[in-house]
Protein backbone atom coordinates (compact mmCIF):
# COMPACT_ATOMS: atom_id res chain seq x y z
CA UNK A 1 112.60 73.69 101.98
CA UNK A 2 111.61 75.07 98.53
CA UNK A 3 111.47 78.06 97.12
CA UNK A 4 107.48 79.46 96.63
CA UNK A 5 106.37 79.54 92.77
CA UNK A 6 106.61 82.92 91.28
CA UNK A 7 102.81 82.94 91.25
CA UNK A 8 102.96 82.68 94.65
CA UNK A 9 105.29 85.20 95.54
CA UNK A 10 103.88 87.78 93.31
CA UNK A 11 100.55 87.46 95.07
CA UNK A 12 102.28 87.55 98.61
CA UNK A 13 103.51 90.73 97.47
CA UNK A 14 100.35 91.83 95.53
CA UNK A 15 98.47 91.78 99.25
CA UNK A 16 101.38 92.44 101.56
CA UNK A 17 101.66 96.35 99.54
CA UNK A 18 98.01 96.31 99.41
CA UNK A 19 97.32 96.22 103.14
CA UNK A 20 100.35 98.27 103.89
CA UNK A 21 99.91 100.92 101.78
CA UNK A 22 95.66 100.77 102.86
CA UNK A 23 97.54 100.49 106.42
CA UNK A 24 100.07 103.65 106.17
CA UNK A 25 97.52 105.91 104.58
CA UNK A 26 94.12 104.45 106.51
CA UNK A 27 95.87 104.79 109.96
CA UNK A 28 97.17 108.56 109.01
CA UNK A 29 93.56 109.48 107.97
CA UNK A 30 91.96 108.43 111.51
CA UNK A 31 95.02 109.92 113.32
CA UNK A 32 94.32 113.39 111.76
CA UNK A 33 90.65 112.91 112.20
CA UNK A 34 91.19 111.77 115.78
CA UNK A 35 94.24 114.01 117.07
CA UNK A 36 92.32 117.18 117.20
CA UNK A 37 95.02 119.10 115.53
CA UNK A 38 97.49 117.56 117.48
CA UNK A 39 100.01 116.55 114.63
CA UNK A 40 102.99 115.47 116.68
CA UNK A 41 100.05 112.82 118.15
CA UNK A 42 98.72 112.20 114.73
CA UNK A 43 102.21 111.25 113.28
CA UNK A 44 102.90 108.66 116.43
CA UNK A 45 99.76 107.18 116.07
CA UNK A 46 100.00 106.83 111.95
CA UNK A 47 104.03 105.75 113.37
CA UNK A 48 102.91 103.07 115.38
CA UNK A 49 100.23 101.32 113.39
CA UNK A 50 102.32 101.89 110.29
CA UNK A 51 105.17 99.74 112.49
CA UNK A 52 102.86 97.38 113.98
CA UNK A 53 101.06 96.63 110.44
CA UNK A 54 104.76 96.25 108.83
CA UNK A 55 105.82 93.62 111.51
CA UNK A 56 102.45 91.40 111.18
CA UNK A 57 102.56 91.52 107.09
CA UNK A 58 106.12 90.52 107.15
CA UNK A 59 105.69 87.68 109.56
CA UNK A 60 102.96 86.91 107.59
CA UNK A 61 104.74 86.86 104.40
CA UNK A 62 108.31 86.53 104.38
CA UNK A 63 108.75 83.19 103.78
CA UNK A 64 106.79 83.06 100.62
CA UNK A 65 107.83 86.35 98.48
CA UNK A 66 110.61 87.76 101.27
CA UNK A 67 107.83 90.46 101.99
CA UNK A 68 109.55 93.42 100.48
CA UNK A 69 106.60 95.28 99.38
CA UNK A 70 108.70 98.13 97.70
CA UNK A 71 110.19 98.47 94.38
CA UNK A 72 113.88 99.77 96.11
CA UNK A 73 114.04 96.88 98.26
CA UNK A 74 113.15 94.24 95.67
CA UNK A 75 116.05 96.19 93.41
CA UNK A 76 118.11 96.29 96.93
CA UNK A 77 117.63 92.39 97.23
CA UNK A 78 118.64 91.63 93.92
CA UNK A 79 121.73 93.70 93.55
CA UNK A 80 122.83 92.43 97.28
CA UNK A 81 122.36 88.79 95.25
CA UNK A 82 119.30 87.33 97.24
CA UNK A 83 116.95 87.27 94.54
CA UNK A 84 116.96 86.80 90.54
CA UNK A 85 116.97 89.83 88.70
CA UNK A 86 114.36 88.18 86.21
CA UNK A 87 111.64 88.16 89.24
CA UNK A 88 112.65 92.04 89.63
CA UNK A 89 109.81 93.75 86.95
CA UNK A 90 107.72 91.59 88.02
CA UNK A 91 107.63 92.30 91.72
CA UNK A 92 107.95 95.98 90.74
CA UNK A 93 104.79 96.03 88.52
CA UNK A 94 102.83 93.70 91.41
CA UNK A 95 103.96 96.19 93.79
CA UNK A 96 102.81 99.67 92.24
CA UNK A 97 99.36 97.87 90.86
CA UNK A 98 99.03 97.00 94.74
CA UNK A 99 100.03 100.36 96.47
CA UNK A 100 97.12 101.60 94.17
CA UNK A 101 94.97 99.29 95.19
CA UNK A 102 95.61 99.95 98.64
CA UNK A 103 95.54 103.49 98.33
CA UNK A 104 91.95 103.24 96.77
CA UNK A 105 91.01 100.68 99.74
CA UNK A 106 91.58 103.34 102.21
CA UNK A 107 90.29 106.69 100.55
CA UNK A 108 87.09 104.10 100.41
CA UNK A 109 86.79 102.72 103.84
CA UNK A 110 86.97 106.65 104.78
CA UNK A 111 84.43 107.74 102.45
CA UNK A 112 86.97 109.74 101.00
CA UNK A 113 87.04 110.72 97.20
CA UNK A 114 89.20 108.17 95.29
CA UNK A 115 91.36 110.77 93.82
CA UNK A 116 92.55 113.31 96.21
C-alpha cells in the first residue's frame, strides 16, 4: 500500500480541520441557542457532536493524511517518528488556513457576524 501524495494529504487535512473546526464551533452555537441557559446541557451536546464529528472525519481520512487536523499533533507525529518533518509546515499552514475557514463556515451558516 502506498503512501498518499503530499497534495493529497494536505487537502485531506485542508477539509478534515475545516469541518471540524465548522463542527466544534457550529454544534456549540445551536447548543447555546437550544439549551435554554442550560450550560452543563449545552457543553454535552457541543461534547457529543464534537466526538461524533471527530470519529466520522478520522475514519474518513486517516488513511490518506493520518487525519491529525492540529498543528501539536502533526508536531507530536513527527517527533514520535511517524511522519517527515519536511511535511510538518506544511500541514501546519493547511491546518490554520482551514480552522479559519471553518470558523467562517459556521459564524455563516448561523447568520452570525464573521468576526466575533
Amino acid at each position: 500500500m502506498s503512501l498518499p501524495n503530499i497534495r493529497q494529504a494536505l487537502a485531506a487535512e485542508a477539509c478534515g480541520t475545516a469541518l471540524l473546526v465548522a463542527a466544534v464551533i457550529g454544534s456549540g452555537i445551536m447548543a447555546e441557542r437550544l439549551a435554554g441557559g442550560n450550560l452543563a446541557i449545552a457543553l454535552l451536546a457541543n461534547t457529543i457532536a464534537t466526538g461524533a464529528a471527530l470519529v466520522a472525519l478520522i475514519s474518513a481520512f486517516a488513511s490518506v493524511s493520518g487525519a491529525h487536523f492540529n498543528p501539536i499533533v502533526t508536531c507530536a507525529e513527527a517527533a514520535l517518528g511517524r511522519m517527515a518533518w519536511r511535511r510538518v509546515p506544511a500541514y501546519v499552514v493547511v491546518q490554520v488556513v482551514a480552522a479559519i475557514a471553518g470558523t467562517l463556515i459556521a459564524h455563516i451558516m448561523f447568520e452570525m457576524p464573521l468576526i466575533s
